[in-house]
C-alpha atoms as a PDB file:
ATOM      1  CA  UNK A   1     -46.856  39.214 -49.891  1.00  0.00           C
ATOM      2  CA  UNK A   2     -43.451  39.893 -51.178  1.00  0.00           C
ATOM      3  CA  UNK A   3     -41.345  37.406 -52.431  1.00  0.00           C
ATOM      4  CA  UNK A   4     -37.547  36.276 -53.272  1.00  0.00           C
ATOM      5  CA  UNK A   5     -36.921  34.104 -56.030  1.00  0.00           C
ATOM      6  CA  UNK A   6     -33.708  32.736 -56.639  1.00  0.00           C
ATOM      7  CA  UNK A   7     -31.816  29.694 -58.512  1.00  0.00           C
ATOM      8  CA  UNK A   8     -29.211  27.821 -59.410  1.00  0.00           C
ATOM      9  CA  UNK A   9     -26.785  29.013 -56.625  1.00  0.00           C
ATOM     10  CA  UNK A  10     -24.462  26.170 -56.419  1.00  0.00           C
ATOM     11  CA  UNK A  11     -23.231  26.576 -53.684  1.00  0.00           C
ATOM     12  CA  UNK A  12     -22.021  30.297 -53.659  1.00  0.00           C
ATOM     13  CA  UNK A  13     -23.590  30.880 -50.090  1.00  0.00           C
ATOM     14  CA  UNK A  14     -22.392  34.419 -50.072  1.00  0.00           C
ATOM     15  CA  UNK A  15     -23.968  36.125 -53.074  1.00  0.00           C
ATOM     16  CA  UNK A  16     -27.305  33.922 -52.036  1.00  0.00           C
ATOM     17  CA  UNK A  17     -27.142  35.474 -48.803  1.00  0.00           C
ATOM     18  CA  UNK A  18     -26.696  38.877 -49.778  1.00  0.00           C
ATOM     19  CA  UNK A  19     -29.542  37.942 -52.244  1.00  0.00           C
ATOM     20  CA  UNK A  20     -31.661  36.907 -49.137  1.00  0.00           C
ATOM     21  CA  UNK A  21     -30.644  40.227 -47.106  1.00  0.00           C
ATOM     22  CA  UNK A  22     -31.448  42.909 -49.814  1.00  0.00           C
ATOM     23  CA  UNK A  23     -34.902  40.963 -50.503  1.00  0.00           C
ATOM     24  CA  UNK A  24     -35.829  40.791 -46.806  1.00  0.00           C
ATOM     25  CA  UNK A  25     -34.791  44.539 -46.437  1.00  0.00           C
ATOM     26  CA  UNK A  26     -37.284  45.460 -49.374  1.00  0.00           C
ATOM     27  CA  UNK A  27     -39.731  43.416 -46.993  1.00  0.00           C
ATOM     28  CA  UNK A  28     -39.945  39.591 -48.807  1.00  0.00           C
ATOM     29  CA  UNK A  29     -41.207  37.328 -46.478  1.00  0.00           C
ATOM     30  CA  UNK A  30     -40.317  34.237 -48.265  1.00  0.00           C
ATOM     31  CA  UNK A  31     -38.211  32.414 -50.274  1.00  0.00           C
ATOM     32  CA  UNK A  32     -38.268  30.312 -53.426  1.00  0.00           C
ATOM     33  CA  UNK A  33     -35.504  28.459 -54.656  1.00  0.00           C
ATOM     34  CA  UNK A  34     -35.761  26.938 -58.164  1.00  0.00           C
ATOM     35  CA  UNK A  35     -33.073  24.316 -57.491  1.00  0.00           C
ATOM     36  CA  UNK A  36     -29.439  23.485 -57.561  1.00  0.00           C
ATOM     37  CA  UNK A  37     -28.618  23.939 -54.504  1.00  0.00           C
ATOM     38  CA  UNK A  38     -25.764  21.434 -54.954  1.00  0.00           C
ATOM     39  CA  UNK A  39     -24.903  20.823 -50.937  1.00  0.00           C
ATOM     40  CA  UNK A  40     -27.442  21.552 -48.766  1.00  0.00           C
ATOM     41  CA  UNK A  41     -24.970  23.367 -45.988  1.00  0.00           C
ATOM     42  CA  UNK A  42     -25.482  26.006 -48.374  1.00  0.00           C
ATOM     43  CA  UNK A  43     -28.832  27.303 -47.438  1.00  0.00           C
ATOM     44  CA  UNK A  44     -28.308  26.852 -43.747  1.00  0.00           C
ATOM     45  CA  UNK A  45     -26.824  30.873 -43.325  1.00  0.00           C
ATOM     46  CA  UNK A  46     -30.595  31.653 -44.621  1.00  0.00           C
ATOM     47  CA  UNK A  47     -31.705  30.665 -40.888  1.00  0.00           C
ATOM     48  CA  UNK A  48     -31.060  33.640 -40.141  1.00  0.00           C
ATOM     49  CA  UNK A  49     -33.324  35.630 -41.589  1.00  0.00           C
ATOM     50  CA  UNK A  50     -36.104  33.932 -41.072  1.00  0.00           C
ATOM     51  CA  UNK A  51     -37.871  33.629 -43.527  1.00  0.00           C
ATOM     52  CA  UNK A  52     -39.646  30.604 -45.225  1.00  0.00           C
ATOM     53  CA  UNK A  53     -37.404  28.668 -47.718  1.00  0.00           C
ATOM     54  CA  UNK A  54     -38.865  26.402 -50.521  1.00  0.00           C
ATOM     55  CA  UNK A  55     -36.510  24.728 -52.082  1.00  0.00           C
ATOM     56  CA  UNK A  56     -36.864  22.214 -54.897  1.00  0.00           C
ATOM     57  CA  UNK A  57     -33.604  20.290 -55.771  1.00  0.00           C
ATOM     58  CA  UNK A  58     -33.053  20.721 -59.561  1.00  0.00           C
ATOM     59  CA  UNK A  59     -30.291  18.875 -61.819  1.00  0.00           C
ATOM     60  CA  UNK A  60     -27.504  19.259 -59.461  1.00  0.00           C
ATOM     61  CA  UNK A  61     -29.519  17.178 -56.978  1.00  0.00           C
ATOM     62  CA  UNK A  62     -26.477  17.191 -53.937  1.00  0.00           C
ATOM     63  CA  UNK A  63     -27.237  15.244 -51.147  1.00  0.00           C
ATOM     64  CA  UNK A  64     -30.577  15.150 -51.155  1.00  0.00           C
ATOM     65  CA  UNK A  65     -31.105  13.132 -48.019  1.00  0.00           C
ATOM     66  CA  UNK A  66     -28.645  16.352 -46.111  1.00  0.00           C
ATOM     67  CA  UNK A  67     -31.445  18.195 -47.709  1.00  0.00           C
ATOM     68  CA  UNK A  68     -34.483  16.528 -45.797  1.00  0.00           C
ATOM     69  CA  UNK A  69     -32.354  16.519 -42.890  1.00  0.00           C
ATOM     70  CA  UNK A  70     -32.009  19.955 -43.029  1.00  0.00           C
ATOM     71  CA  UNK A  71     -35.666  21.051 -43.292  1.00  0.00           C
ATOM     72  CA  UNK A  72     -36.257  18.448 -40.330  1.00  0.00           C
ATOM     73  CA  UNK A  73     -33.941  20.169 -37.839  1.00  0.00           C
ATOM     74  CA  UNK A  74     -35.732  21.734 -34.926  1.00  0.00           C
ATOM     75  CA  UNK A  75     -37.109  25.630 -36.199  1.00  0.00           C
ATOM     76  CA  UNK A  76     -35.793  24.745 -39.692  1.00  0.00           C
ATOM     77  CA  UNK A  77     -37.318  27.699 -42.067  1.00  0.00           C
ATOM     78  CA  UNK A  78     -35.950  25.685 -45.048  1.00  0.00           C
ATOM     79  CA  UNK A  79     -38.939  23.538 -46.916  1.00  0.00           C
ATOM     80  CA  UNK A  80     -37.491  20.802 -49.066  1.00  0.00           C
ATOM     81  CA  UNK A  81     -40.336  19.409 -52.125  1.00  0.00           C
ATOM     82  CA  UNK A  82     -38.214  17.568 -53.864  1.00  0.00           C
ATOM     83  CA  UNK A  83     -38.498  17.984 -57.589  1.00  0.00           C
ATOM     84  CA  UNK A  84     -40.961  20.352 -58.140  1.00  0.00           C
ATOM     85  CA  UNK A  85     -43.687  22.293 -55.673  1.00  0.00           C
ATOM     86  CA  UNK A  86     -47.308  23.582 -56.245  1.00  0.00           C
ATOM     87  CA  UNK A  87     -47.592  26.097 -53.328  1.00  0.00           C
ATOM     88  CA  UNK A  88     -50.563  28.546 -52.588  1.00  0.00           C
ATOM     89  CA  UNK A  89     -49.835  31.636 -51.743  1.00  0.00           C
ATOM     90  CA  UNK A  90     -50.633  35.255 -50.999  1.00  0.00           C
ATOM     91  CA  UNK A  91     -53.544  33.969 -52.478  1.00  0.00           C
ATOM     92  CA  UNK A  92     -51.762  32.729 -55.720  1.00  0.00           C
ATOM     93  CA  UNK A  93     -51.053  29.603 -57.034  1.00  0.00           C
ATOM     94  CA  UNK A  94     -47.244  28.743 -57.411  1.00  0.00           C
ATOM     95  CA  UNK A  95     -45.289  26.070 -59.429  1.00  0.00           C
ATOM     96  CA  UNK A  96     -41.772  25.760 -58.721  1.00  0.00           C
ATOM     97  CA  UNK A  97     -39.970  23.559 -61.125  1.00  0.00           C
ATOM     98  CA  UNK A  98     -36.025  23.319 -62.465  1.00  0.00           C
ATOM     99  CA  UNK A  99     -35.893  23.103 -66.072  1.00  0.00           C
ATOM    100  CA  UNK A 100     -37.437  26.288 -68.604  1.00  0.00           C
ATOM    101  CA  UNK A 101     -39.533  24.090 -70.842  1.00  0.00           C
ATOM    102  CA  UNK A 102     -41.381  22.048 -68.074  1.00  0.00           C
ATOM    103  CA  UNK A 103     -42.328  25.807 -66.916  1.00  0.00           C
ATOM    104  CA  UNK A 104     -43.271  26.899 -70.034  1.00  0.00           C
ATOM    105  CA  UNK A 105     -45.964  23.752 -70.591  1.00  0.00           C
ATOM    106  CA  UNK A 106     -47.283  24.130 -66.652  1.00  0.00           C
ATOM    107  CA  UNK A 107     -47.598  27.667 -67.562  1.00  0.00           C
ATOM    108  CA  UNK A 108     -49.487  26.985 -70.239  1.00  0.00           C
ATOM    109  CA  UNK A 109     -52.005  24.424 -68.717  1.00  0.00           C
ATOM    110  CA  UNK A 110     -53.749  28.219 -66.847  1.00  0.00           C
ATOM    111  CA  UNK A 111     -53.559  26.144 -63.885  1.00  0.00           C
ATOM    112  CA  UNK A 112     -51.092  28.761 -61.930  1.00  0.00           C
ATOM    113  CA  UNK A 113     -50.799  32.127 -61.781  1.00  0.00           C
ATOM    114  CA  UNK A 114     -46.831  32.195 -61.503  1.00  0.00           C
ATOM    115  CA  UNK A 115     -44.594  29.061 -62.566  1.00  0.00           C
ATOM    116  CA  UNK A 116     -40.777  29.383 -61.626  1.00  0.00           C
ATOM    117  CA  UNK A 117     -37.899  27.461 -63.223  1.00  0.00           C
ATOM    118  CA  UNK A 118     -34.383  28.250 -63.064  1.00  0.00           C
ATOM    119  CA  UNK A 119     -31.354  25.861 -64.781  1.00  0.00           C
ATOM    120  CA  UNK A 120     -30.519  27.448 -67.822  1.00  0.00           C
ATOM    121  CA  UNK A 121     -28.931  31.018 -65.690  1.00  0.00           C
ATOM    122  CA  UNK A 122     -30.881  33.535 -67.961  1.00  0.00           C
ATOM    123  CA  UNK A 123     -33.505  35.553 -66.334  1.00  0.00           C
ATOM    124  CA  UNK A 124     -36.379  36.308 -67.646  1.00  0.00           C
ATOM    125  CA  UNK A 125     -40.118  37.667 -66.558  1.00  0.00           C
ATOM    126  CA  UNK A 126     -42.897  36.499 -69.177  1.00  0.00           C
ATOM    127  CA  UNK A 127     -46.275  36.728 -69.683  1.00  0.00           C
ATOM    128  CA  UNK A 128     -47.541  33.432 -71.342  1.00  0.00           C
ATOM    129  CA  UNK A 129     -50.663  32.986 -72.968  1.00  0.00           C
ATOM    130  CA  UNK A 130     -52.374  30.032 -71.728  1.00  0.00           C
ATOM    131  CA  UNK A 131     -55.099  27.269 -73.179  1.00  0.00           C
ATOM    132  CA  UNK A 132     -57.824  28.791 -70.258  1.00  0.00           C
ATOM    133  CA  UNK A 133     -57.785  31.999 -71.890  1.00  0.00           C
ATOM    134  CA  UNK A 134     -55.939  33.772 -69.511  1.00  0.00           C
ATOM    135  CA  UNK A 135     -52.227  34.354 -68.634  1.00  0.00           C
ATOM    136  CA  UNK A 136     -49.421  33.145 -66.522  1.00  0.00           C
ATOM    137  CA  UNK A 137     -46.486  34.690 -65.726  1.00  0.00           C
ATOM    138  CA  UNK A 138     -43.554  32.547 -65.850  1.00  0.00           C
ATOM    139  CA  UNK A 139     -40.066  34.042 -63.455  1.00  0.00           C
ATOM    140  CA  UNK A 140     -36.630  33.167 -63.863  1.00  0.00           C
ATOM    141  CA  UNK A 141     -34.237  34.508 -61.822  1.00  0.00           C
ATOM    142  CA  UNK A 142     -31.375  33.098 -63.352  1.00  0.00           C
ATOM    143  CA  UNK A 143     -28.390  32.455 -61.562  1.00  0.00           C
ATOM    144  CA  UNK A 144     -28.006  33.805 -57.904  1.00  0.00           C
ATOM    145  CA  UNK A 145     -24.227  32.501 -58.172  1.00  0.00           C
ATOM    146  CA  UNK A 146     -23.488  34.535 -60.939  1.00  0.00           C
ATOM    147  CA  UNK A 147     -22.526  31.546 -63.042  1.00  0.00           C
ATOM    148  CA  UNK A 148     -22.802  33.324 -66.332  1.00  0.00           C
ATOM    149  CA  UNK A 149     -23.216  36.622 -67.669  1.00  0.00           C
ATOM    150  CA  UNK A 150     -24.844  37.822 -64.192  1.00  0.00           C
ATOM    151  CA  UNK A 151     -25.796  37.044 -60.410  1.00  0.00           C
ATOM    152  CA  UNK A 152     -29.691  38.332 -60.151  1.00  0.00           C
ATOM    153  CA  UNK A 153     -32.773  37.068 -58.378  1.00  0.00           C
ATOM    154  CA  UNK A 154     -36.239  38.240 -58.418  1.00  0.00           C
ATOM    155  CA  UNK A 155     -38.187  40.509 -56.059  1.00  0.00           C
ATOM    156  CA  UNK A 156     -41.675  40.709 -56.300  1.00  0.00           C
ATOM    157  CA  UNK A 157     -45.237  41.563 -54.649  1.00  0.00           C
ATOM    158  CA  UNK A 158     -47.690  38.699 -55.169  1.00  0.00           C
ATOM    159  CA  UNK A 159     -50.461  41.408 -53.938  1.00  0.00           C
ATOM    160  CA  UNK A 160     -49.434  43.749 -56.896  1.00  0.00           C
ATOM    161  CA  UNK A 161     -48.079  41.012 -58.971  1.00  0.00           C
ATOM    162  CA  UNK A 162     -44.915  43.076 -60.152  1.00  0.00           C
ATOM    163  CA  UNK A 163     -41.871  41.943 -60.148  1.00  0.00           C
ATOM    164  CA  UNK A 164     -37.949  42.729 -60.817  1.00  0.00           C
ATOM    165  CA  UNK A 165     -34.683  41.218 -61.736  1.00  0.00           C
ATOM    166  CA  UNK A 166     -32.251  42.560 -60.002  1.00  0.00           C
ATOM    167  CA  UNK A 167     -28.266  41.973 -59.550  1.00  0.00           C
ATOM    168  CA  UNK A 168     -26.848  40.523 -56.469  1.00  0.00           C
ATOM    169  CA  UNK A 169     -25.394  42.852 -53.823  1.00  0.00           C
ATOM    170  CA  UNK A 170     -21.535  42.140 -54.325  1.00  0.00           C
ATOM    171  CA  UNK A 171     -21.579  40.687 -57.615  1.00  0.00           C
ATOM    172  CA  UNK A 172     -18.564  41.390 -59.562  1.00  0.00           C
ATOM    173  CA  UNK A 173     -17.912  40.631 -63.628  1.00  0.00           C
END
């Protein structure tokens, strides 16, 4: 299963589009977004793709009942968790959570396989060390909004477990 992971796109709805579009043309078939969303209009041009949308709600919470309203509409492909999600799969276990250092300690519980965080816009792909004796790789896209140094998101194959930061189609310094 091939993923997209992005972040922190408040509310830039074209660069997390054309994040969405170059993912789903390399073949992801879902979605994670690591939070700050800001208003929740902002995910609604990601209908049209298709594809599966978890979205947690970070520190830039928005409207967060727009949010739930959202992933209630009828054939909604956005997923709203909340705070935080543990999902399952392409046979892995997933965290999804905002802040760096709350990744960093779930990653190293062993409990997941990958833990995603976003907030602080600097991404990053890491293989932690964790207490079971085995490791967890902890993703951050960074910024899809390009708030910062850059506009990336991460592609990856959950089968394969690589994975890539790359820059948003359209990004500009």
């Amino acid at each position: 299963m091939k993923i997209c992971l992005v972040s922190d796109s408040h509310d830039n709805r074209s660069l997390l589009t054309a994040a969405v579009a170059e993912a789903r043309e390399l073949g992801a078939q879902v979605v994670w977004h690591c939070g700050d969303v800001v208003a929740p209009t902002a995910l609604r041009p990601l209908q049209q793709f298709g594809l599966p949308v978890h979205v947690i709600h970070g520190n830039n919470m928005g409207d967060t009942y727009a949010m739930f309203m959202l992933a209630q509409e009828p054939n909604s492909v956005i997923f709203y968790h909340g705070q935080d999600a543990g999902l399952e799969q392409g046979g892995k276990r997933i965290f999804l959570v905002h802040y760096p250092h709350y990744a960093q300690a779930l990653a190293l519980t062993g409990d997941w396989d990958i833990v995603c965080c976003g907030h602080d816009h600097r991404p990053a792909i890491k293989t932690i060390a964790n207490v079971k004796g085995g490791t967890t790789l902890l993703l951050n896209p960074g910024t899809v909004a390009g708030v910062g140094p850059r506009a990336s998101y991460i592609f990856g194959d959950l089968e394969t477990m690589e994975f890539e930061i790359r820059d948003v189609p359209g990004w500009k310094k």
